[in-house]
Protein backbone atom coordinates (compact mmCIF):
# COMPACT_ATOMS: atom_id res chain seq x y z
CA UNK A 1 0.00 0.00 0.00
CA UNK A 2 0.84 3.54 -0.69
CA UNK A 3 1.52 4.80 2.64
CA UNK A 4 4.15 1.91 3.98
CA UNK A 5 7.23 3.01 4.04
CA UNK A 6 8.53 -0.48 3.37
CA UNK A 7 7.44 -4.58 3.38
CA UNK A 8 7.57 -4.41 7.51
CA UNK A 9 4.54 -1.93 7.20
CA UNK A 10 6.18 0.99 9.05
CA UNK A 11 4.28 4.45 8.27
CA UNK A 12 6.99 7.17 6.97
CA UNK A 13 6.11 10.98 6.56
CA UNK A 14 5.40 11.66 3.06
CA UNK A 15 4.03 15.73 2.85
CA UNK A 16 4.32 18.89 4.09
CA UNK A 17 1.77 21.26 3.09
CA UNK A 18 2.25 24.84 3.99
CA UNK A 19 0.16 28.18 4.30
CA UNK A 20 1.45 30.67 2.46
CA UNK A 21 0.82 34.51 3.97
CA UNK A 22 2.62 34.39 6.85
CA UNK A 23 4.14 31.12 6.82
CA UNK A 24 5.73 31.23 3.53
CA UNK A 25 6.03 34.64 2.32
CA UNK A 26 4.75 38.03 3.29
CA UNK A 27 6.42 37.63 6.96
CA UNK A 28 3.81 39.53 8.89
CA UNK A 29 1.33 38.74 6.95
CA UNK A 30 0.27 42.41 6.18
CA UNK A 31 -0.96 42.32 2.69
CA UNK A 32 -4.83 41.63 3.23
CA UNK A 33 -4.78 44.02 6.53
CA UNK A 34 -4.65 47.65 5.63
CA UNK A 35 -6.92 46.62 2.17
CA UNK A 36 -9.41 45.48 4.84
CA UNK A 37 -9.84 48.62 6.99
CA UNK A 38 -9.85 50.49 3.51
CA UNK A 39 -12.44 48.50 1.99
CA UNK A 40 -15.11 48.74 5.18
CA UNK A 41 -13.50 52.37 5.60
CA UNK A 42 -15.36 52.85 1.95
CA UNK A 43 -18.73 51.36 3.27
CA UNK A 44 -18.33 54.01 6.24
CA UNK A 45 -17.18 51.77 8.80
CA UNK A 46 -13.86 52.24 10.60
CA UNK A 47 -12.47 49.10 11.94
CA UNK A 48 -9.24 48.39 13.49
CA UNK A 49 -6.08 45.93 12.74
CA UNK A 50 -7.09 43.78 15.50
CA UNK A 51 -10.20 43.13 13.96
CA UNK A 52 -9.30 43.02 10.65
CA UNK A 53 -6.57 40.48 12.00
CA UNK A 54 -9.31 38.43 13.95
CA UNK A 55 -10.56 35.69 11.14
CA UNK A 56 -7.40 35.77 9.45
CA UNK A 57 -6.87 32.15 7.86
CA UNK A 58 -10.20 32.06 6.47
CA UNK A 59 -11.74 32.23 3.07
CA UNK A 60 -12.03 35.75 2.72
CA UNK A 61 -15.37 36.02 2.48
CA UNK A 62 -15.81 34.18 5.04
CA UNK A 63 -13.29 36.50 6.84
CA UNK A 64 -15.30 39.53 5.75
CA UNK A 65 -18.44 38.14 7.55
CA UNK A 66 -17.10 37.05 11.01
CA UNK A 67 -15.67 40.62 10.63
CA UNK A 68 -19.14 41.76 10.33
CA UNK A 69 -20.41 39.56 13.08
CA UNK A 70 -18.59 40.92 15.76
CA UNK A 71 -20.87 42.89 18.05
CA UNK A 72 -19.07 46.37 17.97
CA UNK A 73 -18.75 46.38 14.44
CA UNK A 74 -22.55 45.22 13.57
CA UNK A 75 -23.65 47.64 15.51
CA UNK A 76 -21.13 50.64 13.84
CA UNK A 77 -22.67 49.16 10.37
CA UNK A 78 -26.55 49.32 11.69
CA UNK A 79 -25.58 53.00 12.85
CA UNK A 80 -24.53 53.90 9.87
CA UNK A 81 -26.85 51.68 7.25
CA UNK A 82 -30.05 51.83 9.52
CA UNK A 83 -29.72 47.92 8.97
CA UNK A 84 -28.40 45.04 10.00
CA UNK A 85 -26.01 43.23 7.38
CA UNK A 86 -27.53 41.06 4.42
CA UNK A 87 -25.62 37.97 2.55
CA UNK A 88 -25.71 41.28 -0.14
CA UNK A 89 -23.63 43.89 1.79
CA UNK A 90 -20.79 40.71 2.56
CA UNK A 91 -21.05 40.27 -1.15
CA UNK A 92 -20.44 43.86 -2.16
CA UNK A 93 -17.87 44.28 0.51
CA UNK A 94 -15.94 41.39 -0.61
CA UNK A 95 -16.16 42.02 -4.40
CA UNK A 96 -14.67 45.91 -3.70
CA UNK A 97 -11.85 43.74 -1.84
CA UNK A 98 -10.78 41.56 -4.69
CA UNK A 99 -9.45 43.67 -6.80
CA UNK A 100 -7.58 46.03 -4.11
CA UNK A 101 -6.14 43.12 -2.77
CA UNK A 102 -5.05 42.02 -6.57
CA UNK A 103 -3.21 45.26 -6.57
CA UNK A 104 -1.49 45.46 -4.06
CA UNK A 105 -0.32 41.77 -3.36
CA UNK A 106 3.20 41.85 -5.61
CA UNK A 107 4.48 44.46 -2.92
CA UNK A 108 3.94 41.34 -0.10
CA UNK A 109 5.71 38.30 -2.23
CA UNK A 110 8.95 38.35 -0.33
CA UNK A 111 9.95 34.45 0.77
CA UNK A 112 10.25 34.78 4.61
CA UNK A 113 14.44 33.98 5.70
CA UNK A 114 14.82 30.47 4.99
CA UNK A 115 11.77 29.23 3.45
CA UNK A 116 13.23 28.39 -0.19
CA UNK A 117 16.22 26.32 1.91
CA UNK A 118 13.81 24.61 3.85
CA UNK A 119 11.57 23.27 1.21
CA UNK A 120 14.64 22.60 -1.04
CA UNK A 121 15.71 20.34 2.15
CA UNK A 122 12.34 18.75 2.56
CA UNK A 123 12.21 17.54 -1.25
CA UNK A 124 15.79 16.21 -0.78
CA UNK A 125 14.32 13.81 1.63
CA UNK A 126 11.80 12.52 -0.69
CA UNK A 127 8.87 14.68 0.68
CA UNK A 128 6.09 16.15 -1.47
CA UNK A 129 5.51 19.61 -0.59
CA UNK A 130 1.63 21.01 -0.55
CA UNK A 131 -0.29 24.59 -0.28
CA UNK A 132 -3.15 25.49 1.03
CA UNK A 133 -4.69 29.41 1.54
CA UNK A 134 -7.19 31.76 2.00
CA UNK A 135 -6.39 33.74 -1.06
CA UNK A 136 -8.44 33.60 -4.24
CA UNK A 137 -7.06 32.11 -7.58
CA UNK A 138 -6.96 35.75 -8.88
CA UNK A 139 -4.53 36.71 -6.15
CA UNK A 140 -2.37 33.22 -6.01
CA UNK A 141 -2.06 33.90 -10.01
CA UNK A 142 -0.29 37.32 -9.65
CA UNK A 143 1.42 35.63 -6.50
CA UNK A 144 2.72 32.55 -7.97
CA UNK A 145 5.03 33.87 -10.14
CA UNK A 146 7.22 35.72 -7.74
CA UNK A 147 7.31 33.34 -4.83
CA UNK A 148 8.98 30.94 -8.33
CA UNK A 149 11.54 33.24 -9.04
CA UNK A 150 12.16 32.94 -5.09
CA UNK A 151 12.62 29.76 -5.83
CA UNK A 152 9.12 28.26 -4.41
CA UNK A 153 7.01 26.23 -6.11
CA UNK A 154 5.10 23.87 -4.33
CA UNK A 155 3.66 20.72 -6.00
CA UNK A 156 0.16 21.34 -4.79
CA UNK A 157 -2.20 24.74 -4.73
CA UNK A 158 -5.72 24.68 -3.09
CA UNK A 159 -7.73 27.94 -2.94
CA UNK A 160 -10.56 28.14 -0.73
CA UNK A 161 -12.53 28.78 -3.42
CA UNK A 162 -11.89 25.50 -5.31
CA UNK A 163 -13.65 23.73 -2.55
CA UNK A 164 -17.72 24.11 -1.02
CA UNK A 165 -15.66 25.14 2.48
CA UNK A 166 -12.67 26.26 3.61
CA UNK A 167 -10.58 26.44 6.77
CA UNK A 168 -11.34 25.55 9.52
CA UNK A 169 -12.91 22.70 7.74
CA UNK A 170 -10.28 20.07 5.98
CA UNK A 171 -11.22 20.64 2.88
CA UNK A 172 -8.32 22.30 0.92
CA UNK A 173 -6.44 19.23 2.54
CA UNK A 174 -8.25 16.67 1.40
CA UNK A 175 -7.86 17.84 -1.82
CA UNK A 176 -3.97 18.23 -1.42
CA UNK A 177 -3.77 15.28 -0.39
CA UNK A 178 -5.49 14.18 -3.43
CA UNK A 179 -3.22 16.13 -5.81
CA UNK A 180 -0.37 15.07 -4.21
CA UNK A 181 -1.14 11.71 -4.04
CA UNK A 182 -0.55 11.01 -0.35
CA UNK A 183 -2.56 9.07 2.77
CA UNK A 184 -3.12 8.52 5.35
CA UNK A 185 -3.43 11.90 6.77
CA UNK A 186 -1.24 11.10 9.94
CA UNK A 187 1.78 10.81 7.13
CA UNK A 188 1.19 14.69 6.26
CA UNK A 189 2.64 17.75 8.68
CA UNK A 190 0.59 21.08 7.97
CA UNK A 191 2.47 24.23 8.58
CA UNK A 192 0.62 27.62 9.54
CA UNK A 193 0.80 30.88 11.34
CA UNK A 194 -3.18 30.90 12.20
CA UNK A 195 -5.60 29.52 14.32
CA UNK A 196 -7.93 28.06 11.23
CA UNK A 197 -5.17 27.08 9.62
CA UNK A 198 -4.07 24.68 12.48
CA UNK A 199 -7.90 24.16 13.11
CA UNK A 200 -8.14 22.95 9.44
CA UNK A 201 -4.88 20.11 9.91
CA UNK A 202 -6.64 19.08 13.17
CA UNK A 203 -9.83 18.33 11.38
CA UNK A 204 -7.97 16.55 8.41
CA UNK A 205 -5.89 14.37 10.83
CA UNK A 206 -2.32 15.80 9.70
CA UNK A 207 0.61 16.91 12.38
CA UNK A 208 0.53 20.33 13.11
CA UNK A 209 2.98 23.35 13.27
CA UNK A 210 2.03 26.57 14.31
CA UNK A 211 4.37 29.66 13.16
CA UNK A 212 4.27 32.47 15.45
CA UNK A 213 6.51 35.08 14.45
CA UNK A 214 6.32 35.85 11.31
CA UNK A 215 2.45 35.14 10.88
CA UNK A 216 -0.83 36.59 11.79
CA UNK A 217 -0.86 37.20 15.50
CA UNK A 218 2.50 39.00 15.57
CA UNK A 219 1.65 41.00 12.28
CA UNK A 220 5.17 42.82 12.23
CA UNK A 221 7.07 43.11 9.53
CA UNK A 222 10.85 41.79 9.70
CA UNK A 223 11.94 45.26 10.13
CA UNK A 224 9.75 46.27 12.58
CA UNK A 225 9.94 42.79 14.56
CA UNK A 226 13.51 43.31 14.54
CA UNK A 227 13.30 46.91 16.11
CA UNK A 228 12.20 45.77 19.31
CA UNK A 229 13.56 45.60 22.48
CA UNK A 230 14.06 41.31 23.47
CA UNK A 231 11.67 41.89 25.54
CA UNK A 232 9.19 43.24 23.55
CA UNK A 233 9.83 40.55 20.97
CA UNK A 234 9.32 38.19 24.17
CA UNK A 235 6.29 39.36 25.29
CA UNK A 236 4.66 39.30 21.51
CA UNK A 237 6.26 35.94 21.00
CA UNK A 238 4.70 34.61 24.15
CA UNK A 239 1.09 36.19 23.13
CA UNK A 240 1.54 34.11 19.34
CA UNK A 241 2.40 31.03 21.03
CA UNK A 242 -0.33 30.83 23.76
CA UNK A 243 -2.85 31.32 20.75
CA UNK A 244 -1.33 29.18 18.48
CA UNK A 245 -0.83 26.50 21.71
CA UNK A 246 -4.66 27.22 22.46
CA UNK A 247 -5.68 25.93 18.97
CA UNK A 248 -3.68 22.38 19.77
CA UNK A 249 -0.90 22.73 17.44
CA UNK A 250 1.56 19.91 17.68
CA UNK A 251 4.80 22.12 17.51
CA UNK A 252 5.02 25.75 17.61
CA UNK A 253 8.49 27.42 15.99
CA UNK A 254 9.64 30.89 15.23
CA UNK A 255 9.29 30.74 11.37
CA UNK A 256 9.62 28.06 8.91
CA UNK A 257 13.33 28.68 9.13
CA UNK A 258 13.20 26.60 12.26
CA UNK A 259 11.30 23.52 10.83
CA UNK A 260 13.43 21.12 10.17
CA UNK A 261 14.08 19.73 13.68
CA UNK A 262 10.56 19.45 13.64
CA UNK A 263 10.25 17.54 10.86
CA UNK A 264 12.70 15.08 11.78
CA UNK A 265 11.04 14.81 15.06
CA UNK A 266 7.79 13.81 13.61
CA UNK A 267 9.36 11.67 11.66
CA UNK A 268 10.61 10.05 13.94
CA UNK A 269 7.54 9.63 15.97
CA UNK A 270 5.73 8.54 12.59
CA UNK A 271 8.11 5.41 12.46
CA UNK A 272 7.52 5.01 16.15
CA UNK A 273 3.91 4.30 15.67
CA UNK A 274 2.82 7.56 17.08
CA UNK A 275 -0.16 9.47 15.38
CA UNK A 276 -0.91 13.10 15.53
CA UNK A 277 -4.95 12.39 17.32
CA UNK A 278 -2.64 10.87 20.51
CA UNK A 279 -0.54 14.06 21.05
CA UNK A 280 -2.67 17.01 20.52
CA UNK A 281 -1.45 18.61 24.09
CA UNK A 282 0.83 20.10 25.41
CA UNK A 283 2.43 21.63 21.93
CA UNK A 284 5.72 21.71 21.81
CA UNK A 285 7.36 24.87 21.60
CA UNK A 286 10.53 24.64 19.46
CA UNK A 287 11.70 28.31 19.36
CA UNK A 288 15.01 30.53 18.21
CA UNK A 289 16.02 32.67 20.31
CA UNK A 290 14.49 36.23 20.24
C-alpha cells in the first residue's frame, strides 16, 4: 500500500503542506490588513487591525463576515446603514476587496528567511511539498510567479474557493492530499501561522505546526519585529504562542526557518507508531532565540 514506508509496514512521513501569507512569504502577513480597513472604511465603517486580523486564515469572504459579526462592528454598520447586514452587503464588501487586494499583493511576495532552503531540504528527503490558503485564484495567479523566481514552487495549490468550504474545515487538505497523491493523513505535517489554519490540519488528521513570528498574530514586519527591544519581541512571542498553543498545534516554531528539527522529530515519531490524534497537548514549543 501507498503509505508503507517499506514490506515491515512501518508508516513514513510523506508531505508537508504549507500556508502561504505568513508562513511562507509576506512575513507579517500584512498584505490583506490595511486593504481590509480600507475597503469597510469605503462602506463608512472604521475598523481596526485587530479586527481586521481576527478571522485571518479564512476564506475571505468568510473572513469579511465574522468581521461583520462581531458585536461592535454590527452595531457601527446598523448606525450607519439603519440595517443590520444582508448575505448582499458581505457580497459587495468582498467584491470591492478583490481587486484592491489584486493590486497590491506583488508588494507582499517576499519568501520569509529560509523558506526556499527549507523546502529545497524537505524535497531532498523525498517529501512532497503542498499549499493550502485563504487567497483567491486571482490573487495566487499574480502571487505565484514571484514566490517561483524565489525559488518556491510547491507541487500542490488549493484555494478556498476550489472547494464548497474552507478552513477551519479540511477541505483544501483533502484535496492536497489528493493532488499530491498522499494518505493517510497522519503521514502529512501542515504548517501555519493561524488559528484556522491549524484548526483545518486538526480536522484533516495531519501533524501540526504553528508559526508564530512571522504570521498573523504578531503582524510585524521583519523590520519592525527586529526593532524591538528582546523583551518586547518576548512578550509578543509569548502572546503568538499561547494562541497558536490554544488551537492544539503539535509544535510551535519561530518561522519556517526553524522547521526542520521538527520535521525530523515527527518523523521520527511517525516510524515510532505515534499518530498526531494521541498528542494534541501540550504543543511543543521549538523556538530561536528572540
Amino acid at each position: 500500500m501507498d503509505f508503507l514506508a517499506n514490506g515491515h509496514g512501518q508508516m513514513r512521513l510523506k508531505a508537508v503542506v504549507f500556508d502561504w501569507a505568513g508562513t511562507m512569504i509576506d512575513f507579517g502577513s500584512r498584505a490583506p490588513m490595511g486593504v481590509m480597513v480600507e475597503v469597510f472604511r469605503n462602506f463608512g465603517v472604521e475598523i481596526s487591525l485587530a479586527e481586521a486580523r481576527a478571522p485571518m486564515g479564512k476564506a475571505k469572504r468568510d473572513h469579511i463576515a465574522e468581521i461583520l459579526a462581531m458585536p461592535r462592528v454590527a452595531l457601527a454598520w446598523h448606525d450607519k446603514h439603519h440595517r443590520t447586514v444582508t448575505k448582499s452587503d458581505i457580497d459587495a464588501i468582498y467584491n470591492a476587496f478583490l481587486p484592491m487586494n489584486e493590486r497590491i499583493i506583488a508588494d507582499y511576495t517576499e519568501l520569509v528567511p529560509g523558506a526556499a532552503a527549507v523546502v529545497a531540504a524537505l524535497r531532498a528527503q523525498g517529501l512532497k511539498i503542498g499549499s493550502t490558503t485563504g487567497y483567491t485564484r486571482s490573487i495566487m495567479q499574480r502571487l505565484l510567479p514571484e514566490a517561483q523566481k524565489q525559488g518556491y514552487v510547491p507541487d500542490s495549490l488549493v484555494c478556498a474557493g476550489d472547494v464548497p468550504e474552507g478552513r477551519p474545515s479540511p477541505l483544501m487538505l483533502y484535496r492536497a492530499f489528493s493532488e499530491l497523491g498522499v494518505y493517510p493523513p497522519a503521514c502529512v505535517v501542515k504548517v501555519d501561522d493561524t488559528v484556522p489554519g491549524i484548526e483545518e490540519g486538526i480536522a484533516a488528521g495531519t501533524w501540526t505546526v504553528g508559526v508564530a513570528i512571522s504570521g498573523n498574530e504578531v503582524g510585524l514586519s521583519l523590520a519592525e519585529w527586529n526593532a524591538l527591544s528582546p523583551e518586547e519581541k518576548e512578550s509578543k512571542a509569548y502572546a503568538a504562542q499561547e494562541k497558536l498553543a490554544a488551537a492544539r498545534a503539535d509544535y510551535i516554531v519561530d518561522t519556517v526557518a526553524d522547521l526542520l528539527p521538527v520535521i525530523a522529530e515527527i518523523e521520527m515519531r511517525i516510524r515510532n507508531g505515534e499518530t498526531p490524534e494521541k498528542q494534541r497537548t501540550p504543543p511543543v514549543t521549538n523556538l530561536s532565540s528572540h
